[in-house]
Each structure stands twice: as C-alpha cells, then as structure tokens.
C-alpha atoms as a PDB file:
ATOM      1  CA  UNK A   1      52.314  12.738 -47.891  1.00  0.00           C
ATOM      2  CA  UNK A   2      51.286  15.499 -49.945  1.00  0.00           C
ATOM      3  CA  UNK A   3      47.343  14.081 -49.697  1.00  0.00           C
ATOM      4  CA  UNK A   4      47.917  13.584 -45.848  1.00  0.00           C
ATOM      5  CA  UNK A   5      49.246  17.441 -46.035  1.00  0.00           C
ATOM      6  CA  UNK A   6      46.103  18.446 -47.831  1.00  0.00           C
ATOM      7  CA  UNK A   7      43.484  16.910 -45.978  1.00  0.00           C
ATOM      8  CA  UNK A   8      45.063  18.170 -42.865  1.00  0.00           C
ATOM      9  CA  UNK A   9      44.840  21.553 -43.950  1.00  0.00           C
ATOM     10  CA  UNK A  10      41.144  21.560 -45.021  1.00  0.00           C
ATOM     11  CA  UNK A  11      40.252  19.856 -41.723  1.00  0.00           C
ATOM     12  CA  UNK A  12      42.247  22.361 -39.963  1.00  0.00           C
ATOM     13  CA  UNK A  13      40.911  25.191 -42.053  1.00  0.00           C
ATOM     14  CA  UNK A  14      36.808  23.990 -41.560  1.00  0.00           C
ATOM     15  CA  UNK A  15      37.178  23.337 -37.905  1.00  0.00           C
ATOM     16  CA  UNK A  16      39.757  25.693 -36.991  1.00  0.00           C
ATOM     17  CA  UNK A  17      37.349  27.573 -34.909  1.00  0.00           C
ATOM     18  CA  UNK A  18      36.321  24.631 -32.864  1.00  0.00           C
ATOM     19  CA  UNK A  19      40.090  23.411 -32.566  1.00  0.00           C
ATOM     20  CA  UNK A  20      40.953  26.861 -30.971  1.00  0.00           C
ATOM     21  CA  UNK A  21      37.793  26.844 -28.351  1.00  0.00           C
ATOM     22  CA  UNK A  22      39.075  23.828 -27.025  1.00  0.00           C
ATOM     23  CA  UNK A  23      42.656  24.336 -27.279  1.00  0.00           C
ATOM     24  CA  UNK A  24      41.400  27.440 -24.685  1.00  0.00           C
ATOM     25  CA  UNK A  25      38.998  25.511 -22.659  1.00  0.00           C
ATOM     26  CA  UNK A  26      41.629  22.976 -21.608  1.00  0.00           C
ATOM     27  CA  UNK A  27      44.343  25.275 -21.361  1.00  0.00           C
ATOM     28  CA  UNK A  28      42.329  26.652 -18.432  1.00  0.00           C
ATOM     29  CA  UNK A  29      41.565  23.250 -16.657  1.00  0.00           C
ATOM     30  CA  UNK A  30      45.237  22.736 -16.680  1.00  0.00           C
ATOM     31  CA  UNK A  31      46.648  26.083 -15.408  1.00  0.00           C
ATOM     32  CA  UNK A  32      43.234  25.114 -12.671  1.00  0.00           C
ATOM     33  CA  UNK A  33      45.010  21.466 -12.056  1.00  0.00           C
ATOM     34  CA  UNK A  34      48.379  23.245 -11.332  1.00  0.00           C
ATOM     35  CA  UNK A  35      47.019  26.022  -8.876  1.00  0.00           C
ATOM     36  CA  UNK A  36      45.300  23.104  -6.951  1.00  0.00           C
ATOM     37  CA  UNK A  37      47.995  20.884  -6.787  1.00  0.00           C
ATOM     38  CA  UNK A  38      50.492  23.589  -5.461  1.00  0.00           C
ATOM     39  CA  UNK A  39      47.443  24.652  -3.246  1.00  0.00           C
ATOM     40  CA  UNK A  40      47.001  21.158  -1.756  1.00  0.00           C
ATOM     41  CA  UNK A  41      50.661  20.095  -1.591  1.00  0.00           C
ATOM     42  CA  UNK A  42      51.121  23.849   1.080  1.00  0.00           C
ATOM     43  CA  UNK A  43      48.709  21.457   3.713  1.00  0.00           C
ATOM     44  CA  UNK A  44      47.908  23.651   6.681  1.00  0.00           C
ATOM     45  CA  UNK A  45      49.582  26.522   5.195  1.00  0.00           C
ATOM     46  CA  UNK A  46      47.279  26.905   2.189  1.00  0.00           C
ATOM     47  CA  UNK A  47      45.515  30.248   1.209  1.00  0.00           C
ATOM     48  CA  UNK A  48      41.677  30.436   1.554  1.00  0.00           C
ATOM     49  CA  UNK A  49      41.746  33.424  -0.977  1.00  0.00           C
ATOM     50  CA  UNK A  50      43.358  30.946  -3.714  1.00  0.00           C
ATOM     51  CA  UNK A  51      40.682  28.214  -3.192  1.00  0.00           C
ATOM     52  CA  UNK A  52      38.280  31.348  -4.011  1.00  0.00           C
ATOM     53  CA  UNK A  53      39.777  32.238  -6.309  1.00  0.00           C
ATOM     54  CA  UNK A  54      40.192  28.948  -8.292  1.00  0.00           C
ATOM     55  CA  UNK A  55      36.237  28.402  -7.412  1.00  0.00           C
ATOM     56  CA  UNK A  56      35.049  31.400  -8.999  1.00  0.00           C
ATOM     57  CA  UNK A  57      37.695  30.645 -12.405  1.00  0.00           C
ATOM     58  CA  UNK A  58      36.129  27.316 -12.414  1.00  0.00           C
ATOM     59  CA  UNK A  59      32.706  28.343 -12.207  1.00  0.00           C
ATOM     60  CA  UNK A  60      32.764  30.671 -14.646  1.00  0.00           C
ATOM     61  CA  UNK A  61      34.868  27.988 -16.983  1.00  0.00           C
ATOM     62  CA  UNK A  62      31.661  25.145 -16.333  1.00  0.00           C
ATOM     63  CA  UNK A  63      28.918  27.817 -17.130  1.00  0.00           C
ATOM     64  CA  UNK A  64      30.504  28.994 -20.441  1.00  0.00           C
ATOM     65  CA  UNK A  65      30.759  25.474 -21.603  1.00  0.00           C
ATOM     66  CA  UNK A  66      27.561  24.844 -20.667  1.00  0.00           C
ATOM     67  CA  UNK A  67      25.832  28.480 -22.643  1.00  0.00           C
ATOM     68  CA  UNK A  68      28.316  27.226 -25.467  1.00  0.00           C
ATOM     69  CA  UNK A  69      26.871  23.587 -25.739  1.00  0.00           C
ATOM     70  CA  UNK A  70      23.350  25.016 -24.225  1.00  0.00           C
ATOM     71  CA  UNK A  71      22.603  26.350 -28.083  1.00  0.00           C
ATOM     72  CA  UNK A  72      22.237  23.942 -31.072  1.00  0.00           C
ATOM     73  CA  UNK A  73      24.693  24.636 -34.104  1.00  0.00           C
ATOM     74  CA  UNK A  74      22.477  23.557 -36.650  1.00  0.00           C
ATOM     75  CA  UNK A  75      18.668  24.886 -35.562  1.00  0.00           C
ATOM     76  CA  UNK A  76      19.995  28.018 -33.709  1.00  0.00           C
ATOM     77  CA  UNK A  77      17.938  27.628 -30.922  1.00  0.00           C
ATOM     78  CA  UNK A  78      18.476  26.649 -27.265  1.00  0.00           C
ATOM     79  CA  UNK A  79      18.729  22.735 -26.814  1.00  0.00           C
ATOM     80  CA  UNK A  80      19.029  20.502 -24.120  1.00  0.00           C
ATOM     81  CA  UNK A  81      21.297  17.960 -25.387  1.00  0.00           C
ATOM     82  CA  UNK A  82      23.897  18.756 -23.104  1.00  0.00           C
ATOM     83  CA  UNK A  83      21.749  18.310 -20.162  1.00  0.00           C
ATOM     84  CA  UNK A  84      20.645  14.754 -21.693  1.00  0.00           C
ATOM     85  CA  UNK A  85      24.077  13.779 -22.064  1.00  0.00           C
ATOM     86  CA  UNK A  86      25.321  14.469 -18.663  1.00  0.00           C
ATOM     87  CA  UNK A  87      22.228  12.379 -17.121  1.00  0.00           C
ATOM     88  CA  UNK A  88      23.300   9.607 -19.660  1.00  0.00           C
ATOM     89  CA  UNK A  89      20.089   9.603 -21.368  1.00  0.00           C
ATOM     90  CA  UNK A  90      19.863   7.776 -25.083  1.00  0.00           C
ATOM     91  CA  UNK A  91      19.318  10.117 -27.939  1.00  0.00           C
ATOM     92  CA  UNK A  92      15.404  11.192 -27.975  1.00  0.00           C
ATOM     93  CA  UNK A  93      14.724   9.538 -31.656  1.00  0.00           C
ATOM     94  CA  UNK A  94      16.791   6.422 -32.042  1.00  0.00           C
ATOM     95  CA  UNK A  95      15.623   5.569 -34.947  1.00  0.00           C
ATOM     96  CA  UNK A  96      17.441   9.410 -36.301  1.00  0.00           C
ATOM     97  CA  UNK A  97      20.329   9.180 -38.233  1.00  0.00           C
ATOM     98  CA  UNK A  98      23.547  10.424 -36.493  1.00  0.00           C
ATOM     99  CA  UNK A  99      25.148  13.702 -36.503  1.00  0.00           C
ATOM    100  CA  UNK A 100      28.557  14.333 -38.666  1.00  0.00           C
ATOM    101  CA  UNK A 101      31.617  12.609 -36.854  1.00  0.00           C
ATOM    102  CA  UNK A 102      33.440  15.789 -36.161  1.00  0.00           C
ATOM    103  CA  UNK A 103      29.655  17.415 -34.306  1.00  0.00           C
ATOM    104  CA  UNK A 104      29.566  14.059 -32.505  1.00  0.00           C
ATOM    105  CA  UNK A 105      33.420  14.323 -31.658  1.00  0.00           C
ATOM    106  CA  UNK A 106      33.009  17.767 -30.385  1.00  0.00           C
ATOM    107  CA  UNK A 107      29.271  17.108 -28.221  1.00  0.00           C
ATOM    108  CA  UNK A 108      31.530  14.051 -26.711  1.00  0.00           C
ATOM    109  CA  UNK A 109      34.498  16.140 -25.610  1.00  0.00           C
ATOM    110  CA  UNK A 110      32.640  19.114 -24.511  1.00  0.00           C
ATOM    111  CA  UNK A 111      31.019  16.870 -22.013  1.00  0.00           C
ATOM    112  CA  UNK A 112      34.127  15.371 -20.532  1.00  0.00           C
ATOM    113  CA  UNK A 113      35.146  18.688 -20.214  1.00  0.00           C
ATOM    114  CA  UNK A 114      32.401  19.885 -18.354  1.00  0.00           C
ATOM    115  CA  UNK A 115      32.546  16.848 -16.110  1.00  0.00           C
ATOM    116  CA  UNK A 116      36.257  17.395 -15.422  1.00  0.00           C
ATOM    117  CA  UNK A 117      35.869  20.888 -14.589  1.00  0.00           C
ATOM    118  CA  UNK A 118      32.993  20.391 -12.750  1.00  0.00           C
ATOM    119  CA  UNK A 119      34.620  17.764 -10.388  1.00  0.00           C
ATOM    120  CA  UNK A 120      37.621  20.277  -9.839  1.00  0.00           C
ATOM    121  CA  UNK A 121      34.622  22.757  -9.231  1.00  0.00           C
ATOM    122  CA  UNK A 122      33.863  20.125  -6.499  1.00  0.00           C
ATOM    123  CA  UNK A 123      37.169  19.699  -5.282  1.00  0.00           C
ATOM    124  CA  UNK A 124      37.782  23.075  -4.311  1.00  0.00           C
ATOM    125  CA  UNK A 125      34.834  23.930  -3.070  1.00  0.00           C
ATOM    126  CA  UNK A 126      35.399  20.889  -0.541  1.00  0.00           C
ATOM    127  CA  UNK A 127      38.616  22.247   0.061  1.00  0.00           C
ATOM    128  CA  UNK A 128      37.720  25.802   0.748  1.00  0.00           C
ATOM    129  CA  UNK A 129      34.575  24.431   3.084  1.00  0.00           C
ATOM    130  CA  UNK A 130      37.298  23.172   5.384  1.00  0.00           C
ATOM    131  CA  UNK A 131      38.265  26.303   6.648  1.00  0.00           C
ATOM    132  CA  UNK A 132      34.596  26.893   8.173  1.00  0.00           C
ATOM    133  CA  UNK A 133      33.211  23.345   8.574  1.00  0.00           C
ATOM    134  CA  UNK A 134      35.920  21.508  10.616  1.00  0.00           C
ATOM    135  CA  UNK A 135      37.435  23.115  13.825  1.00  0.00           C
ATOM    136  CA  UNK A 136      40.475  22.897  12.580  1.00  0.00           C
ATOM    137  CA  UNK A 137      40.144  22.998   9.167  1.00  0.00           C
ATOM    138  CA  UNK A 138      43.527  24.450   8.115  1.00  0.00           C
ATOM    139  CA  UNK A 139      45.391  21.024  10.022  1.00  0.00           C
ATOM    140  CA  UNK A 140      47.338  18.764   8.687  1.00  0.00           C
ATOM    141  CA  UNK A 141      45.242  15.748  10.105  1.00  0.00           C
ATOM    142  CA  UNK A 142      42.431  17.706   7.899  1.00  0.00           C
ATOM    143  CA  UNK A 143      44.901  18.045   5.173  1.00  0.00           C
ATOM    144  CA  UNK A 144      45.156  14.137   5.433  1.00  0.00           C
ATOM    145  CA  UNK A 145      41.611  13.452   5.487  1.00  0.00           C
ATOM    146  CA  UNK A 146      40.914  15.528   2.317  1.00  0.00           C
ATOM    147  CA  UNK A 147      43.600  13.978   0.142  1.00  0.00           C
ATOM    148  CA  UNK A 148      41.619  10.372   1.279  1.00  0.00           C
ATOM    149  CA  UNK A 149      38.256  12.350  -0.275  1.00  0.00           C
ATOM    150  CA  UNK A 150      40.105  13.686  -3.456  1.00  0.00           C
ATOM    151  CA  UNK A 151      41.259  10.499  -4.123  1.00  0.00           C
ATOM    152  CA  UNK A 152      37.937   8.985  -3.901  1.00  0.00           C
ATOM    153  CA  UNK A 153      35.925  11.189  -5.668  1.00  0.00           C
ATOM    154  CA  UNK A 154      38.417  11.486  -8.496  1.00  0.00           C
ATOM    155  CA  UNK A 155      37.937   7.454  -8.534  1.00  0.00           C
ATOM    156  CA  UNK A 156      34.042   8.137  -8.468  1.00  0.00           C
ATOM    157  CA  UNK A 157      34.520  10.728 -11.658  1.00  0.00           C
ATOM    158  CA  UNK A 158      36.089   8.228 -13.756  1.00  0.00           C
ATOM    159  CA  UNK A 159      33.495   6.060 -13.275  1.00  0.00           C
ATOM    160  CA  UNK A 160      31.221   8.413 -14.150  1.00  0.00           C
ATOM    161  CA  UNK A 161      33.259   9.419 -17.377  1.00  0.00           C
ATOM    162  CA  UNK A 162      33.370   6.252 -18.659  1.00  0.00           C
ATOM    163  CA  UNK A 163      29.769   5.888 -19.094  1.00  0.00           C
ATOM    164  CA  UNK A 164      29.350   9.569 -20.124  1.00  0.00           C
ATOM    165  CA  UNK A 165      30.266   9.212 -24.325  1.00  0.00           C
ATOM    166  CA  UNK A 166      28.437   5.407 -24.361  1.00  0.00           C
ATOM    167  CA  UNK A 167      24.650   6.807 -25.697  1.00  0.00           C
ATOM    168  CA  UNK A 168      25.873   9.110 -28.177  1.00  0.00           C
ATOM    169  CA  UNK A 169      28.780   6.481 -29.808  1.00  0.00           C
ATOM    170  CA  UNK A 170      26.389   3.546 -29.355  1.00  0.00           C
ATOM    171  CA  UNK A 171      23.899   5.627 -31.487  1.00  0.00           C
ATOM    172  CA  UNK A 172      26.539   5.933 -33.680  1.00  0.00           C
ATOM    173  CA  UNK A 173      27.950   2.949 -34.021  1.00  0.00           C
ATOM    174  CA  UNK A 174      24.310   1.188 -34.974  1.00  0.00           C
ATOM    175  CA  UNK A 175      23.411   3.562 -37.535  1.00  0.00           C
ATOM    176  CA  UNK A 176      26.764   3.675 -38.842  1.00  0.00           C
ATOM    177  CA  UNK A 177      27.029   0.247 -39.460  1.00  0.00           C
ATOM    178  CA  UNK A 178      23.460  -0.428 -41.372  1.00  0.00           C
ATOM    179  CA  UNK A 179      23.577  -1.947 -44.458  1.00  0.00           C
ATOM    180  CA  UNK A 180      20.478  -1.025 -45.259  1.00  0.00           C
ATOM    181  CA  UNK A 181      18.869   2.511 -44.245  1.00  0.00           C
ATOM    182  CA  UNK A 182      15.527   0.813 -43.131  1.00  0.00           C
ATOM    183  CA  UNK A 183      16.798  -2.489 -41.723  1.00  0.00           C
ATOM    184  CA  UNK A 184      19.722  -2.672 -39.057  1.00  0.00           C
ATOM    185  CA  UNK A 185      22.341  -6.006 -39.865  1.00  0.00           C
ATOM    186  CA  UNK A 186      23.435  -8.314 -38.125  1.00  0.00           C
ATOM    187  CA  UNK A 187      26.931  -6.605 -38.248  1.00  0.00           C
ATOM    188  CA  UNK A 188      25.594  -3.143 -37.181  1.00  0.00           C
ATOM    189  CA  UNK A 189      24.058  -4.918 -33.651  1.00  0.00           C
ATOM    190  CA  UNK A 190      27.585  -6.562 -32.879  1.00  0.00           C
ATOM    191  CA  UNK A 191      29.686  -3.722 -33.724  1.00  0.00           C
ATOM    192  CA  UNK A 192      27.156  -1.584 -31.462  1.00  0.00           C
ATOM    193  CA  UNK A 193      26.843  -4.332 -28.600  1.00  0.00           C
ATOM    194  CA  UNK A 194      30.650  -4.902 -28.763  1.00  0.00           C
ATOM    195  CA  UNK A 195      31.279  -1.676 -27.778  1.00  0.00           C
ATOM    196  CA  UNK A 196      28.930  -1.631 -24.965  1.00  0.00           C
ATOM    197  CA  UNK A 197      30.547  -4.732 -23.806  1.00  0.00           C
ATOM    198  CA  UNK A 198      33.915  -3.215 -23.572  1.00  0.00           C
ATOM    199  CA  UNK A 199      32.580  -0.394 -21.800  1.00  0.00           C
ATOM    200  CA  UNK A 200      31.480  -2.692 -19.350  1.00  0.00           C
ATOM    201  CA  UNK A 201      34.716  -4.242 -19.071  1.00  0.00           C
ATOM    202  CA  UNK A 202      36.307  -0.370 -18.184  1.00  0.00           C
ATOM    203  CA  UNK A 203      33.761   0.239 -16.102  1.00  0.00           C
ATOM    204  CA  UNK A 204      34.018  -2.604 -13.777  1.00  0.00           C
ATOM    205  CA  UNK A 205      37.423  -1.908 -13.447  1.00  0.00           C
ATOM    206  CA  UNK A 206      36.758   1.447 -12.834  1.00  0.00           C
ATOM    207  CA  UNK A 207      34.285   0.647  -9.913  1.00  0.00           C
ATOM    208  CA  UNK A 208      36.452  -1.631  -8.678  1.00  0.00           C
ATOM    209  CA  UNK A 209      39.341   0.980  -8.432  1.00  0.00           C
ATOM    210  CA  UNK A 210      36.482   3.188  -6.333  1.00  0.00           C
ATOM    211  CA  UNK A 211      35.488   1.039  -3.827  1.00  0.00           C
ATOM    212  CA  UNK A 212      39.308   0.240  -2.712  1.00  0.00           C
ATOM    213  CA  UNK A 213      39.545   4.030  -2.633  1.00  0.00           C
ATOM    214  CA  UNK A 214      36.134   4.645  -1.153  1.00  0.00           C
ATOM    215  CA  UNK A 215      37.622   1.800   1.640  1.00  0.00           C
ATOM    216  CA  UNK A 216      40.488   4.271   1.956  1.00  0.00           C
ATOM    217  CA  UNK A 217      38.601   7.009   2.674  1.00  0.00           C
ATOM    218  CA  UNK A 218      36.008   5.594   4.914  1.00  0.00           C
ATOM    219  CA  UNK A 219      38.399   3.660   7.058  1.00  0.00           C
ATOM    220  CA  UNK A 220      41.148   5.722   6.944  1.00  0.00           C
ATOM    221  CA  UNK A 221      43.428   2.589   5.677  1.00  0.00           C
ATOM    222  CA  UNK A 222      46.318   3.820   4.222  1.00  0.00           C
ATOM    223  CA  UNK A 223      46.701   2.983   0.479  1.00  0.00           C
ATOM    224  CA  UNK A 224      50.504   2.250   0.874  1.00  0.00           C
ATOM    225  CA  UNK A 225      52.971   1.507   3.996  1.00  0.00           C
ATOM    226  CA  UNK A 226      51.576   1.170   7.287  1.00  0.00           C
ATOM    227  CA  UNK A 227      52.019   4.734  10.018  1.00  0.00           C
ATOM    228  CA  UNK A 228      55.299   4.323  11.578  1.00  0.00           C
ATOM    229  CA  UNK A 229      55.778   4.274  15.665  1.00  0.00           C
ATOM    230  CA  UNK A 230      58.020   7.121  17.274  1.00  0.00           C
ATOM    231  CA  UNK A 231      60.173   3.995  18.376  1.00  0.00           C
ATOM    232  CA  UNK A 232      60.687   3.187  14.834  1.00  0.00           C
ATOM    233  CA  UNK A 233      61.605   6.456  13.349  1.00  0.00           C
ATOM    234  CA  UNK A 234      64.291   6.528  16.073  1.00  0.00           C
ATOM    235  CA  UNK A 235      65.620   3.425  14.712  1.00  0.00           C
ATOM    236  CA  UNK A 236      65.439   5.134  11.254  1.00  0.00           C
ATOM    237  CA  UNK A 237      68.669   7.239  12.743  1.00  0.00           C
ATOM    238  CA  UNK A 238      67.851   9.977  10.530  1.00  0.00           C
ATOM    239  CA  UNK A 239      66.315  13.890  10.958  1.00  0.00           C
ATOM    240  CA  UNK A 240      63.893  13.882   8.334  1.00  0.00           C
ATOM    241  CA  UNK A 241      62.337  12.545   5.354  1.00  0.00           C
ATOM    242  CA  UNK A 242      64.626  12.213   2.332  1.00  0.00           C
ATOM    243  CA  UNK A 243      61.893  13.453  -0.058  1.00  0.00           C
ATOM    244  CA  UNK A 244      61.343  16.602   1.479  1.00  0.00           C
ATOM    245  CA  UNK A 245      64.081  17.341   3.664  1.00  0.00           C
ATOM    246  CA  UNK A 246      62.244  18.397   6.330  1.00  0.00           C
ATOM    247  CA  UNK A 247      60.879  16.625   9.763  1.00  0.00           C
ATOM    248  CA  UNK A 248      58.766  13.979   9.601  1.00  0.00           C
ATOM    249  CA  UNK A 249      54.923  14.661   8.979  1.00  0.00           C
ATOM    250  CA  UNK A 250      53.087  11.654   9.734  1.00  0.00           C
ATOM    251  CA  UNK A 251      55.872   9.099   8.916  1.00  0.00           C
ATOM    252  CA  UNK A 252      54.565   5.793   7.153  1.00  0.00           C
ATOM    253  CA  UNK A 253      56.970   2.879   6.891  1.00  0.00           C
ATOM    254  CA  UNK A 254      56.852   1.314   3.919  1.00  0.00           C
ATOM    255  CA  UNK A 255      57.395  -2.951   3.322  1.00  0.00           C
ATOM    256  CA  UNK A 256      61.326  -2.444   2.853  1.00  0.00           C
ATOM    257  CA  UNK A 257      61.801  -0.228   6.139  1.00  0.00           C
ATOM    258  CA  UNK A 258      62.406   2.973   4.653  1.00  0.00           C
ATOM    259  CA  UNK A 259      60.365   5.627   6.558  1.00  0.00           C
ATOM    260  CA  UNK A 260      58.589   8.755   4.573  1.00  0.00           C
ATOM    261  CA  UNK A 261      56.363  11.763   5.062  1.00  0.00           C
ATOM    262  CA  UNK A 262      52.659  10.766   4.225  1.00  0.00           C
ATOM    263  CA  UNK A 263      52.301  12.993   1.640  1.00  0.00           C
ATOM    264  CA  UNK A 264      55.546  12.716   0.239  1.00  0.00           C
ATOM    265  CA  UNK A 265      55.396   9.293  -0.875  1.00  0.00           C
ATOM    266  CA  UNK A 266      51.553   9.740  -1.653  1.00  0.00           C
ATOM    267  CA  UNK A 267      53.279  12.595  -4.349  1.00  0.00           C
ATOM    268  CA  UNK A 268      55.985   9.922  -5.021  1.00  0.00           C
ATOM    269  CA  UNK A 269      53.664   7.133  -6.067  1.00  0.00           C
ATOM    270  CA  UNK A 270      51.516   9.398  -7.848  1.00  0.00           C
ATOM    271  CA  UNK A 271      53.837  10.610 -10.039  1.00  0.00           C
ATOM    272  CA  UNK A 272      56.179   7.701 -10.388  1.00  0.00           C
ATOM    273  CA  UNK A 273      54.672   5.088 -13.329  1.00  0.00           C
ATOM    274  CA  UNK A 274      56.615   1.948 -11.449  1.00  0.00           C
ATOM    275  CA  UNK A 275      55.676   2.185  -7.901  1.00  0.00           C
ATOM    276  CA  UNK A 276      59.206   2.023  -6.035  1.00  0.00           C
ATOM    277  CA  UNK A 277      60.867   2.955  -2.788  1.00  0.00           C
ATOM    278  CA  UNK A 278      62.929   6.200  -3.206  1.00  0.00           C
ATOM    279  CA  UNK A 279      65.749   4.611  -1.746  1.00  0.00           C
ATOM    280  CA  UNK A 280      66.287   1.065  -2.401  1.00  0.00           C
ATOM    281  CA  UNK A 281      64.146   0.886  -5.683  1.00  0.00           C
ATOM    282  CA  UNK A 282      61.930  -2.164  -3.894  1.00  0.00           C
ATOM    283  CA  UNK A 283      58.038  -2.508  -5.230  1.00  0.00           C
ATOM    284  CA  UNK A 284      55.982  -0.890  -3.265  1.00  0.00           C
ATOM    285  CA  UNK A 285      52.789  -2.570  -3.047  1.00  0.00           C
ATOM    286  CA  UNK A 286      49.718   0.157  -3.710  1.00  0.00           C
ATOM    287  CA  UNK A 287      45.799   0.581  -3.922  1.00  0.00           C
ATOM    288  CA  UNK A 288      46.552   3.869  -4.452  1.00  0.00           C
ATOM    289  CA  UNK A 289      44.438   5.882  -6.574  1.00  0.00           C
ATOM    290  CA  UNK A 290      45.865   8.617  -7.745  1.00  0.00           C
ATOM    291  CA  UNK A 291      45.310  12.540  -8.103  1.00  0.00           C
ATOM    292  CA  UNK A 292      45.179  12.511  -4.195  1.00  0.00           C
ATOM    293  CA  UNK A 293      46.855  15.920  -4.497  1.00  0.00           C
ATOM    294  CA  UNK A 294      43.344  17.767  -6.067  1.00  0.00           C
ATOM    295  CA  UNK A 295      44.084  17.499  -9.713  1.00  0.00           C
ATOM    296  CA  UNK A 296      42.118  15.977 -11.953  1.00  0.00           C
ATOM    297  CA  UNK A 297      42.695  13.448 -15.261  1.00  0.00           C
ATOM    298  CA  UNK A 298      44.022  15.757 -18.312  1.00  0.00           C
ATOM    299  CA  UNK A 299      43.378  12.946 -21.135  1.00  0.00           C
ATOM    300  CA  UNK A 300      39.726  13.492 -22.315  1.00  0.00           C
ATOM    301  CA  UNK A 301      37.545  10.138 -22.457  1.00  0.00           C
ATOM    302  CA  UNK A 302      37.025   9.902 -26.401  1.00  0.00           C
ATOM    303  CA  UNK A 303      35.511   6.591 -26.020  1.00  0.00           C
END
C-alpha cells in the first residue's frame, strides 16, 4: 500500500496538469448534457435563446480542444494528428515506434471528447434549426420527431466512436508486443489482430443498434408500446399520465395495458437499467436507443 501510495503520487504529480484539463473539459460537456436534457424534456415550451446559448458554449468547448490537440507536445509546432485521427487514418510511419502510454492515453481521450462535444454541437444546432426550418417548429409533433433524430444520431456517434481509438491502439499494440525491435512475432500480430477483431465484434453491434434506430426514425415506428386510441384512454378511467401528472401527450399503450405520455416513458426507459412498466413492474419489450432526450454518452471510449 505504501508503493501503490507512492506511485500514485508521482503519477499524479507528472501529469497533474493534464488530469486537471480534462477534469475541466468534461465538466463542461456534462453541465452541456444537463442544459439539453432540461431543454428537450420543456417540448414546445423550450427557449430558442438557451439552444444559442448552449451552441455557442459548445463551439467554443470543440475549438479549444481542437487549438489544444492542434499543437504537438514534443516538436512544438502545429500538427495534424488530430485531424488524422478523427478521419481514422493509420499513423503516417508504421513502422515508428509508439508514443509513451500516458501521450497515447491522452491523444485517445481528447478525441472522444471532441467527438462527443461535437455531436452535442450537432444536436443543438438541429434543435435550434427547428424554430426556422419547420412551420411549426416549436410543436410537440416536432418535439416528437426530433427525439426520433437524437436517438439516431446518438446511435450513429457510437458507431463512429468505436472505431475512433482502433489506429492509434492497434499501432500500439504491434509495436508493443515485438520481441525483437526489427522483426514483429508471431505474438505481437495476434495480440494486434485480436484487438481489431473485438472491435469488430462492438462495432457490429453498434451498427446493428443504428439501423433499428435509424428504422425508428425513418418510419416513425415507435421503439416501445404502440399509440393508444382516444377509445382506449377512456377505458384507462384515469385523467392523466401517472408519470407526469398531467394530461395525456400522445398516449402510447404499452404490452400490459398501462397507458403513458410518449415522452414520459421514453424518459422512463431511458433512465431505468431493467426496462419495466411503472405500474405493474411487467418487461417492457424495447429497441429503444437511448439519449432520445439530447444528451450524449458521459463514459469516454478508452478502447
């Protein structure tokens, strides 16, 4: 324990710097995640001003990571690594040994950062088009619609961010792994292709995720329940949804007969990590993406 103490403390102490930047970066995607949540859950009554807002704080968030990762640390001079990474280009010379773990730690995360924010960038400026593109932009059926497109393109930017770290940490992996510094091993190609093989895996899954919610989007399927009738809400016998406690807002039934606002038990499935029914507890069957609501993933893609 003492060691573990130590070591933590010089790491700490030689990357403290580093630690802090991104400790600030991400604070700021996730006070951006909560404003556009709030913003998207108001529907019809959200504030233009606040989309700005969160636009301009997310612009200026994507351009100073990309001045801060637009300069190399070790030459000093402008580089264009960062713009190589994000069009998932291989390192330029292979057969160059790779950076220090902690550089190639820190080039990996401030890309998924960048991609994050910029996808919230995205987001909200999608959002804040509404107002002037569609007639009735400020609608709930609008409101509807663009939930359907968050949902997708959030799917889309996974996909994307899976793939993002695999040149840099394949690089990696086959240099790491040499036995010899002129010859590559047998072991350094399968620890190198394995990895690209379970990125494969993820990223199938990933796609597969995408189309469903692409399929959503496109023909305005409904990822749970099915939209309930007038006559059926009547049956319901009750004034409003139990989530909300308000009237209903397009009601969708789900498979047990319980009857909820559309975005309410959008929210509900969202949030909950067993996908029930409010009421009864029954499974509620889902294709449901997630981060419907505007947000965006807060765990950074490492691997």
């Amino acid at each position: 324990m003492p060691f573990i103490m130590l070591f933590t403390a010089v790491f700490l102490y030689r990357h403290l710097l580093g630690i802090i930047t991104f400790g600030w970066l991400t604070s700021i995607l996730h006070n951006a995640n909560e404003r556009m949540r709030r913003l998207t859950l108001l529907k019809e009554h959200r504030s233009r001003w606040g989309l700005l807002a969160l636009c301009l704080v997310l612009l200026g968030h994507t351009s100073f990571i990309g001045a801060l990762q637009g300069w190399d640390r070790l030459t000093h001079q402008p580089s264009l690594k960062l713009v190589h990474q994000l069009e998932l280009r291989r390192v330029t010379d292979f057969d160059a040994q790779p950076p220090p773990l902690s550089f190639l730690l820190w080039d990996v995360l401030m890309a998924d950062l960048i991609a994050r924010s910029s996808l919230m960038l995205l987001k909200t400026t999608l959002a804040f088009a509404t107002f002037f593109v569609l007639p009735n932009g400020s609608s709930a059926s609008s409101a509807r619609r663009l939930r359907r497109l968050f949902a997708f393109l959030e799917s889309f930017g996974l996909c994307y961010r899976v793939l993002l770290p695999t040149p840099l940490w394949f690089h990696y992996l086959y240099h790491a792994a040499e036995i010899t510094p002129t010859d590559a091993s047998v072991w350094a190609f399968g620890v190198s292709h394995f990895y690209i093989a379970m990125k494969l895996v993820s990223f199938m899954d990933r796609t597969k995720r995408a189309a469903a919610s692409l399929k959503g989007f496109a023909c305005s399927r409904l990822p749970v329940g099915t939209y309930a009738t007038p006559e059926e809400v009547m049956e319901l016998g009750e004034e409003g949804c139990t989530i909300c406690q308000e009237e209903f807002s397009a009601p969708v039934r789900l498979d047990c007969s319980h009857v909820f606002c559309e975005v309410c038990i959008f929210s509900w499935c969202e949030r909950s990590t067993s996908r029930t029914c409010p009421l009864c507890r029954a499974a509620v069957p889902s294709a449901l993406s997630g981060h419907s609501d505007g947000s965006t993933s807060l765990l950074p893609q490492i691997f």
